[in-house]
N, C-alpha and C. Protein backbone atom coordinates (compact mmCIF):
# COMPACT_ATOMS: atom_id res chain seq x y z
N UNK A 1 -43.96 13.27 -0.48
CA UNK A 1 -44.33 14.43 -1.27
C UNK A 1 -45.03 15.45 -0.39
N UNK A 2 -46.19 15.13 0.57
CA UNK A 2 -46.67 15.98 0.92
C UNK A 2 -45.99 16.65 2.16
N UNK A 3 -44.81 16.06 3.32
CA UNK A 3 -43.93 16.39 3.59
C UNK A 3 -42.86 17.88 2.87
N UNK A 4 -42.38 17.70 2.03
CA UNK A 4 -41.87 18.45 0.73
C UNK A 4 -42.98 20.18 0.98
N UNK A 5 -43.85 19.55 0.28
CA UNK A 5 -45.16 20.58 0.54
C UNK A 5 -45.24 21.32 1.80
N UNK A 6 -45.56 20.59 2.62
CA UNK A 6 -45.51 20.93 3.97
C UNK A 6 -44.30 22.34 4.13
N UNK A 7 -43.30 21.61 4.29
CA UNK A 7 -41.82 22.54 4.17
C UNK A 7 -41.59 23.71 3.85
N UNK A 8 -42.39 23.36 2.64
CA UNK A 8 -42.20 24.72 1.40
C UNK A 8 -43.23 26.09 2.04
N UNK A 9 -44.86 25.11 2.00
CA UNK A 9 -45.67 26.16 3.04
C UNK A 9 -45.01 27.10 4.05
N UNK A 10 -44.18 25.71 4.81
CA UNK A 10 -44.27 26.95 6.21
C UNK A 10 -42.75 27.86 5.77
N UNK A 11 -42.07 27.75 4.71
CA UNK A 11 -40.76 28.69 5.02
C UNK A 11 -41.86 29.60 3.72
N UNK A 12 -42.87 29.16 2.82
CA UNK A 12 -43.09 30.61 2.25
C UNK A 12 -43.92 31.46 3.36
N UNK A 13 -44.31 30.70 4.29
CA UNK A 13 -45.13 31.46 5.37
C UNK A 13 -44.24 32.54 6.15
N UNK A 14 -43.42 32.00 6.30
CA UNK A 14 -42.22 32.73 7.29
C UNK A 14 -41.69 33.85 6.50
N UNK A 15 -41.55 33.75 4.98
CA UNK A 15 -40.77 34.75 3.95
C UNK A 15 -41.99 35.64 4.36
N UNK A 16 -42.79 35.43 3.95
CA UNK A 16 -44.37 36.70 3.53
C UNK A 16 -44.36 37.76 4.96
N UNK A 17 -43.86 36.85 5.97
CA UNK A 17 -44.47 37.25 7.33
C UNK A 17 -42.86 38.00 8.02
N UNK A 18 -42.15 37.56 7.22
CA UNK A 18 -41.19 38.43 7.50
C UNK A 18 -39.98 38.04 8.54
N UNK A 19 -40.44 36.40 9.13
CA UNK A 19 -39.63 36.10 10.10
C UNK A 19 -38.68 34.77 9.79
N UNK A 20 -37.81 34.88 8.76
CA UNK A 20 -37.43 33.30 8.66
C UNK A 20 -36.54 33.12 9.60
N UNK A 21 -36.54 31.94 10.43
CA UNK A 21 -35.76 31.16 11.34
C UNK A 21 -34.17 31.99 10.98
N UNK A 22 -33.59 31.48 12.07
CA UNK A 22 -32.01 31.58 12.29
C UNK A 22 -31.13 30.38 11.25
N UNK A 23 -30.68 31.00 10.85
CA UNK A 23 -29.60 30.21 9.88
C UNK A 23 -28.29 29.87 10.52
N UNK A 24 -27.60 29.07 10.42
CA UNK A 24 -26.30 28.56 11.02
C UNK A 24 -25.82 28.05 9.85
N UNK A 25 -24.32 28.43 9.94
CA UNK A 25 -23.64 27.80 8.93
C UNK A 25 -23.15 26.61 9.29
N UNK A 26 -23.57 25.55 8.35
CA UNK A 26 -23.24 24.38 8.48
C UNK A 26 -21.56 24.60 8.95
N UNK A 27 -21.80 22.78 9.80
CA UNK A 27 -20.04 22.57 10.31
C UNK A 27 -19.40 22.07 9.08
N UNK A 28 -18.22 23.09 8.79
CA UNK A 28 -16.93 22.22 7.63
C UNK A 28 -16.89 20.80 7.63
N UNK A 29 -17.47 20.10 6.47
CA UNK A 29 -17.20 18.56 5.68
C UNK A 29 -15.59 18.89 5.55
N UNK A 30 -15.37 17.98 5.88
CA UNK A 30 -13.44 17.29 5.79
C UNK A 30 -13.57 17.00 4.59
N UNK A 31 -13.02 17.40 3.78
CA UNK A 31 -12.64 16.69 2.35
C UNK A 31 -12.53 15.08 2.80
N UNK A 32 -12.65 14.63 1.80
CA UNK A 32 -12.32 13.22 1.94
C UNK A 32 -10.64 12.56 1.10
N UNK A 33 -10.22 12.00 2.51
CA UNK A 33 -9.05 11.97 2.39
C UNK A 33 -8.44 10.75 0.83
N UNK A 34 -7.69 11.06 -0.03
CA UNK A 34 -7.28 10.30 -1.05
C UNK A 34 -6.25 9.62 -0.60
N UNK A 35 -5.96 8.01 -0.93
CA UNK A 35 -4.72 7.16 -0.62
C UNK A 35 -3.64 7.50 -1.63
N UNK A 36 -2.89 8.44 -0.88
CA UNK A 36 -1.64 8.58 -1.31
C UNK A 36 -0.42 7.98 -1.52
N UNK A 37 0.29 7.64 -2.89
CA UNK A 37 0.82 7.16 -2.89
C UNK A 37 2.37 6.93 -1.76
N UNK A 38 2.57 6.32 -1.44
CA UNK A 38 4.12 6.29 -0.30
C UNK A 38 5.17 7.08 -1.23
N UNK A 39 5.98 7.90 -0.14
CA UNK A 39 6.62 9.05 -0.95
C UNK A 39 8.02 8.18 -0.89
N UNK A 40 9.11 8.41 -1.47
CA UNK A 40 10.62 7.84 -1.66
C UNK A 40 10.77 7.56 0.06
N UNK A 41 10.87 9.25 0.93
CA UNK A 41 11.05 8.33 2.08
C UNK A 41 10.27 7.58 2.85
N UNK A 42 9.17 7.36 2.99
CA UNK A 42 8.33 6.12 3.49
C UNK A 42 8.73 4.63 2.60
N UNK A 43 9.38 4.66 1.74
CA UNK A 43 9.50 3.45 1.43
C UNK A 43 11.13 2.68 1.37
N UNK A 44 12.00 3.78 1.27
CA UNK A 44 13.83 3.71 1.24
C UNK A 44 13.73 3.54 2.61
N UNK A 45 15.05 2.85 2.57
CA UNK A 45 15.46 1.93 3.54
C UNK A 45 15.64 0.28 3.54
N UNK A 46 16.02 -0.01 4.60
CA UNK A 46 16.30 -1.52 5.09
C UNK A 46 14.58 -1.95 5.35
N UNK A 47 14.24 -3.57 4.94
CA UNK A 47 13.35 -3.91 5.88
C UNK A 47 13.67 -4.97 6.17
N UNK A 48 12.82 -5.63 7.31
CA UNK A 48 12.57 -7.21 7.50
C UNK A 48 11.60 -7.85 8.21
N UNK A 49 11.38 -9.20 8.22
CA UNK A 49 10.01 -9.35 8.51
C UNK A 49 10.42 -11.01 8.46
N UNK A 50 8.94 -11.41 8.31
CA UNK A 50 8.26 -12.49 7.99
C UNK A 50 7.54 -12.64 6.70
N UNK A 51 8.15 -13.85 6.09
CA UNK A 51 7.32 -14.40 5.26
C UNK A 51 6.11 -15.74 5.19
N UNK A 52 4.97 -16.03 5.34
CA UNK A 52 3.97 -17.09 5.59
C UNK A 52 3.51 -17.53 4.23
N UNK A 53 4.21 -18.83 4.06
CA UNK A 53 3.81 -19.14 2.69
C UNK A 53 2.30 -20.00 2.78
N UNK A 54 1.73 -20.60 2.21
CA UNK A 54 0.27 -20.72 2.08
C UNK A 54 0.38 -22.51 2.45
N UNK A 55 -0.32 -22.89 3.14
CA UNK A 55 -0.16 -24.03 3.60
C UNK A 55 0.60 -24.42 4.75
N UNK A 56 1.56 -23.37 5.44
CA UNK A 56 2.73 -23.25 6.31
C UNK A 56 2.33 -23.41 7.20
N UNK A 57 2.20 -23.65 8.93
CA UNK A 57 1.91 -23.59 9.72
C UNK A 57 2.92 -22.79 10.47
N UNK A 58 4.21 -21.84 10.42
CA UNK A 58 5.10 -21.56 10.67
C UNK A 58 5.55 -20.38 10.34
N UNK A 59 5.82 -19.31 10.27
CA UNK A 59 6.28 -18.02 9.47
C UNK A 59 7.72 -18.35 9.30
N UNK A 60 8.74 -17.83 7.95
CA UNK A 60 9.75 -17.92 7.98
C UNK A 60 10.81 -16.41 7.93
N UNK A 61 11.69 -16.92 8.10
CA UNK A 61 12.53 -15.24 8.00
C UNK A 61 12.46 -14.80 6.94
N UNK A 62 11.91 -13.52 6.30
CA UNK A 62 11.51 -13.10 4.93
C UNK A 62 13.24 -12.75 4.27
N UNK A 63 13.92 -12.30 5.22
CA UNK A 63 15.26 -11.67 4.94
C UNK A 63 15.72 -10.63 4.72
N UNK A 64 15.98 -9.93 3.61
CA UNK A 64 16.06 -8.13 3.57
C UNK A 64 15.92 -7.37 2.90
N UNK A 65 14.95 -6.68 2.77
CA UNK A 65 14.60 -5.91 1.06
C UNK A 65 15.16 -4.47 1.98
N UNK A 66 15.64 -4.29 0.57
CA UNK A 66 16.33 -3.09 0.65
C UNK A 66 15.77 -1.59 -0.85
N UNK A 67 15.73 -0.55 -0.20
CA UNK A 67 15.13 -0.01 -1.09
C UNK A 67 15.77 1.69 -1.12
N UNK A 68 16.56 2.21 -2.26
CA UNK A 68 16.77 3.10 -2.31
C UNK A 68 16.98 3.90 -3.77
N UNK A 69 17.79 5.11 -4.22
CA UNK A 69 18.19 6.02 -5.40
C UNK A 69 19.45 5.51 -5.63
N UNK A 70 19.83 5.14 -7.53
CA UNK A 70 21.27 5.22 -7.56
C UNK A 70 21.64 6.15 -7.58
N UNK A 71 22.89 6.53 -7.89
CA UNK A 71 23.46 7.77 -8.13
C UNK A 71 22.80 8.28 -9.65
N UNK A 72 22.15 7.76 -10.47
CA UNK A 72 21.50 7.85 -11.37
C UNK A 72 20.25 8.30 -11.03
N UNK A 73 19.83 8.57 -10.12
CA UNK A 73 18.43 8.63 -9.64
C UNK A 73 17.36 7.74 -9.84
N UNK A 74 18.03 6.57 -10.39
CA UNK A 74 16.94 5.00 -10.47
C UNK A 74 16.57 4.44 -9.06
N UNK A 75 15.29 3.73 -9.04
CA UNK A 75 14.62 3.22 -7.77
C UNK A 75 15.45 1.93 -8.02
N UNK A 76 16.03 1.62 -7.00
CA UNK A 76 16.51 0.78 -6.87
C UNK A 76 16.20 -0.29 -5.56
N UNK A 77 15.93 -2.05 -6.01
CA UNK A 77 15.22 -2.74 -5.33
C UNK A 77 16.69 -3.79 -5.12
N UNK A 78 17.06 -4.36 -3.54
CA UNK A 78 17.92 -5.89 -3.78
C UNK A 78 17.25 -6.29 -2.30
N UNK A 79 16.99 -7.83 -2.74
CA UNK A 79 16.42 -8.73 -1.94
C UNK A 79 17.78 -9.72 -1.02
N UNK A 80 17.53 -10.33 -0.45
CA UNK A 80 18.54 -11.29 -0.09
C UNK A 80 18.13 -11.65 1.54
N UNK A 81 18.69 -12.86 1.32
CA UNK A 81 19.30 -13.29 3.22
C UNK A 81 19.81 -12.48 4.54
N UNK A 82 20.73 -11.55 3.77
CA UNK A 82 21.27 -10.73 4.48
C UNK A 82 22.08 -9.14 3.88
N UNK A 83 22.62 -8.95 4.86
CA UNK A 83 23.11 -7.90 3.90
C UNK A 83 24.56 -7.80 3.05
N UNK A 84 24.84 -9.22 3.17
CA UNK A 84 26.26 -9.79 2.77
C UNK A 84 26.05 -10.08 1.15
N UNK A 85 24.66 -10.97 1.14
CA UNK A 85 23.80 -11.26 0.03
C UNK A 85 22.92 -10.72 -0.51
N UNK A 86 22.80 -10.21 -1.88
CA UNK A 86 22.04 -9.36 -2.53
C UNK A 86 22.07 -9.56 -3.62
N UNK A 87 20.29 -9.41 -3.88
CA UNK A 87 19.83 -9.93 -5.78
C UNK A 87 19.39 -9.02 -5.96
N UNK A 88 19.53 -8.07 -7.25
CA UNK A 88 19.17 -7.13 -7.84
C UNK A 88 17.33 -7.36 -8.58
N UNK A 89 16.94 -6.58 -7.73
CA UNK A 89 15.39 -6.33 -8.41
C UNK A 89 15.18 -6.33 -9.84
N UNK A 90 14.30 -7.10 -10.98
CA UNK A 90 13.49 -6.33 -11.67
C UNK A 90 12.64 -5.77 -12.37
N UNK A 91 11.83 -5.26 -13.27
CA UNK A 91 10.29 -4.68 -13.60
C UNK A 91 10.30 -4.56 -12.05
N UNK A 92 10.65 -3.63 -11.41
CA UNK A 92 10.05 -2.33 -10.84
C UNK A 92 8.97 -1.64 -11.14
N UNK A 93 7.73 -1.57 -10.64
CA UNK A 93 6.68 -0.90 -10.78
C UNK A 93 5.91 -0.05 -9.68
N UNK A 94 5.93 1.29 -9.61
CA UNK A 94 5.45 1.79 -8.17
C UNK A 94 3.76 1.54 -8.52
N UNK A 95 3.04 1.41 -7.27
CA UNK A 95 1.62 1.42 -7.08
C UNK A 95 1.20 2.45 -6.75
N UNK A 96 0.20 2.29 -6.55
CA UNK A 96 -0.71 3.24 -5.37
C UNK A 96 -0.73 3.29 -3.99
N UNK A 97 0.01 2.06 -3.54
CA UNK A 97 0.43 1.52 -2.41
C UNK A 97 1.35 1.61 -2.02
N UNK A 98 2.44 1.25 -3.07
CA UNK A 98 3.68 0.43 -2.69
C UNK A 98 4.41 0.44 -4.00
N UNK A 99 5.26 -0.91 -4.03
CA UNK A 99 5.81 -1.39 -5.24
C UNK A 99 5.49 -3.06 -5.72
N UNK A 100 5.88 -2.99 -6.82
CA UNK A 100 5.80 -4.68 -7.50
C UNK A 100 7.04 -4.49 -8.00
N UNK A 101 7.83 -5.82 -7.28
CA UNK A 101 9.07 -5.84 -8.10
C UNK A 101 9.23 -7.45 -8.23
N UNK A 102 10.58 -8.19 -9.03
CA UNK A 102 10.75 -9.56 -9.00
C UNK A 102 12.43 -10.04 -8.75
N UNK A 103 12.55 -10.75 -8.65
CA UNK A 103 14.09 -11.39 -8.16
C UNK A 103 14.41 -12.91 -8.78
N UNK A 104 15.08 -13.13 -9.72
CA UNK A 104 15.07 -14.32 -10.34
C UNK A 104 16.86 -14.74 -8.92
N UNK A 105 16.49 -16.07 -8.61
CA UNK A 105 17.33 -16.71 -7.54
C UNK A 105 18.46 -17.12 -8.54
N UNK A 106 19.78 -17.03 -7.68
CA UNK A 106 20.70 -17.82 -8.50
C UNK A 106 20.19 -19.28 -8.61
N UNK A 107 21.10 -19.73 -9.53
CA UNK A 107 21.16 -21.42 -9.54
C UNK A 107 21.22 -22.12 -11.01
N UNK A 108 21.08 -23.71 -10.60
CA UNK A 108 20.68 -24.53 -11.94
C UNK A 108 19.19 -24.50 -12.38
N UNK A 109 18.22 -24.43 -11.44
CA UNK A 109 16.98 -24.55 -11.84
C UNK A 109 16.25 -23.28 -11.63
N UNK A 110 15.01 -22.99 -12.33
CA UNK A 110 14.79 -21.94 -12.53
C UNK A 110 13.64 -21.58 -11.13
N UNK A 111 14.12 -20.13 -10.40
CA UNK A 111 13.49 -19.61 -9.12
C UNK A 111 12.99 -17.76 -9.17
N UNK A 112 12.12 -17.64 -9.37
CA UNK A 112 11.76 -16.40 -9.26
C UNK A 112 10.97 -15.82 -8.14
N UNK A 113 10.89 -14.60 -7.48
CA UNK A 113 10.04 -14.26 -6.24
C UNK A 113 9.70 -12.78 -7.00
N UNK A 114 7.85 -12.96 -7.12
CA UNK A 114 7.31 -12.06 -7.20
C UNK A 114 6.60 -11.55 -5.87
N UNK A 115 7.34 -10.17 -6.32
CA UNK A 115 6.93 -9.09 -5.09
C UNK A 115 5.61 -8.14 -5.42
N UNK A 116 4.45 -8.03 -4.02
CA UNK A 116 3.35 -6.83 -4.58
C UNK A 116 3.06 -6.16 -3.41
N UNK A 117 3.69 -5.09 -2.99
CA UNK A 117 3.67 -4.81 -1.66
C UNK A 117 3.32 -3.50 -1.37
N UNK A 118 2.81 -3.11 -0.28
CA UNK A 118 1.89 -1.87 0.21
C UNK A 118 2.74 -1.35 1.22
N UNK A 119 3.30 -0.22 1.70
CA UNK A 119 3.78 0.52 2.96
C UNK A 119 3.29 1.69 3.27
N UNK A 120 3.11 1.59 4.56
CA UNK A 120 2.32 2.11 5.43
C UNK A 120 2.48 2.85 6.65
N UNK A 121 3.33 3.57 6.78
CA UNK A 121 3.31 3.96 8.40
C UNK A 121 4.39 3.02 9.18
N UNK A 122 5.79 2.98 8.12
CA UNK A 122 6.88 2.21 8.83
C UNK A 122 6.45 0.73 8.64
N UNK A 123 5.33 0.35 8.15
CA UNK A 123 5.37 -1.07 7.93
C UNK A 123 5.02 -1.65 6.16
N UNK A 124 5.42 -2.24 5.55
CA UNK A 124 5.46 -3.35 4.78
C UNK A 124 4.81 -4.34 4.89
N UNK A 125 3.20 -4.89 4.03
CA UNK A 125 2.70 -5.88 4.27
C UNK A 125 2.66 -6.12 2.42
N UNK A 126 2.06 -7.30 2.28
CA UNK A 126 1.60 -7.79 1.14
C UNK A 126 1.76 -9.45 0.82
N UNK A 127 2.36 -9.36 -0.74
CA UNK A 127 2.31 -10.80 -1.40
C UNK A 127 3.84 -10.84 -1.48
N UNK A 128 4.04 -12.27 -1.55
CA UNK A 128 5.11 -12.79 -2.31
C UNK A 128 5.29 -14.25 -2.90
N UNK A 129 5.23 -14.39 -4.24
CA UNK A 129 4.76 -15.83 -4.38
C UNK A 129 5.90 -16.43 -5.19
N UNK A 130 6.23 -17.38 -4.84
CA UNK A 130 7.82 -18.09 -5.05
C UNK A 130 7.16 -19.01 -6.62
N UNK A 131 7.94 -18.54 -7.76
CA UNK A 131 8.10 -19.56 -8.81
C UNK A 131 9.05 -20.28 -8.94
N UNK A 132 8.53 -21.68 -9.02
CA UNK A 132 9.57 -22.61 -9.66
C UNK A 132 8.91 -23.49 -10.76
N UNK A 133 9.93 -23.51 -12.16
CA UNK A 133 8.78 -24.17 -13.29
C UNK A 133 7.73 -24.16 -13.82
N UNK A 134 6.98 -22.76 -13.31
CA UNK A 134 6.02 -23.05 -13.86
C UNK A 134 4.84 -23.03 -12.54
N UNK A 135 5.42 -23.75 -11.35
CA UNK A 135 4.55 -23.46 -10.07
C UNK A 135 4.59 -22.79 -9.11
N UNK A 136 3.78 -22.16 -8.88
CA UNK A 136 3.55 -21.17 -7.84
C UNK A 136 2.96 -21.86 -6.41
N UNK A 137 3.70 -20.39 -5.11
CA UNK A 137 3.69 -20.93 -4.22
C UNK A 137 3.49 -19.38 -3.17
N UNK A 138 2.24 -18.96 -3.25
CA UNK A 138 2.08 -17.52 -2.40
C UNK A 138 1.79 -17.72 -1.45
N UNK A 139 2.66 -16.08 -0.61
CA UNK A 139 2.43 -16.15 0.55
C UNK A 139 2.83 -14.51 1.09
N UNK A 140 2.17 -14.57 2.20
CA UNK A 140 2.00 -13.05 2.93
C UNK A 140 3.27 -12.90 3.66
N UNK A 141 3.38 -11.32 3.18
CA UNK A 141 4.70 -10.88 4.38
C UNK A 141 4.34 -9.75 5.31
N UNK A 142 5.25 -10.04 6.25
CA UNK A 142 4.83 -8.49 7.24
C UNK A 142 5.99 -7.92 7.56
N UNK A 143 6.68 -6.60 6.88
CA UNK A 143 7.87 -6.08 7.23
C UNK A 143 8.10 -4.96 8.19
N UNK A 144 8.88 -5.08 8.60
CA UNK A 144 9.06 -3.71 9.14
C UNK A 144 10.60 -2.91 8.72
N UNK A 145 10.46 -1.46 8.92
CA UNK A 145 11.81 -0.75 8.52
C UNK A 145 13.06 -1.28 9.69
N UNK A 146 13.89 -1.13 9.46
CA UNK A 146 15.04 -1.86 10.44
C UNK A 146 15.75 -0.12 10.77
């Protein structure tokens, strides 16, 4: 408080007397930057990577997410092995990041891969956690654009 006081004294001293100090305009504050969402092209395209499921000691080949517009102008998501093989994405959901999408596997028994993923500057990181029955099995990926 008496600091405060102090302050006040000497700039009313300086007003009365006719001499207040030199003023400088403060240096420009940078706005502070907001996380923008990834625009169509930061995220369209080919990727591939690695997938590390939880308990793994090993990374495995994640395979190939693919991401683009139909001719409909729908976001369109297909996962697969390769590019021979392809499962249609879906609940598609864009983030703040990225996207969340899902891929139910062919077959007799029931296989789903939930996707929650962030891109960044040509790269693809996040979740992916493999259902079967009922159990879950997550694990981190690291993609890159091809």
């Amino acid at each position: 408080m008496r600091v405060r006081v102090r302050s006040l004294l000497l700039l009313l001293g300086f007003v009365m007397a006719g001499q207040l100090p030199a003023l400088h305009a403060a240096d420009p504050v940078p706005a502070p930057t907001l996380d923008a969402r990834p625009s169509d092209v930061d995220m369209f395209g080919s990727w591939t990577g690695t997938v590390t499921f939880e308990g793994a000691s090993e990374p495995m080949d994640g395979g190939l997410i693919t991401i683009r517009r139909t001719e409909d102008e729908r976001l369109s998501v297909t996962v697969g092995p390769d590019s021979r093989v392809r499962y249609t994405c879906v609940r598609l959901a864009r983030t703040d990041q990225g996207l969340r999408f899902e891929v139910s596997l062919p077959g007799e028994d029931t296989r789903l891969l939930a996707y929650d993923v962030a891109v960044d500057e040509g790269a693809m990181t996040g979740t992916v956690t493999f259902v079967s029955y009922g159990l879950t099995r997550p694990g981190r990926l690291a993609f890159a654009r091809q």
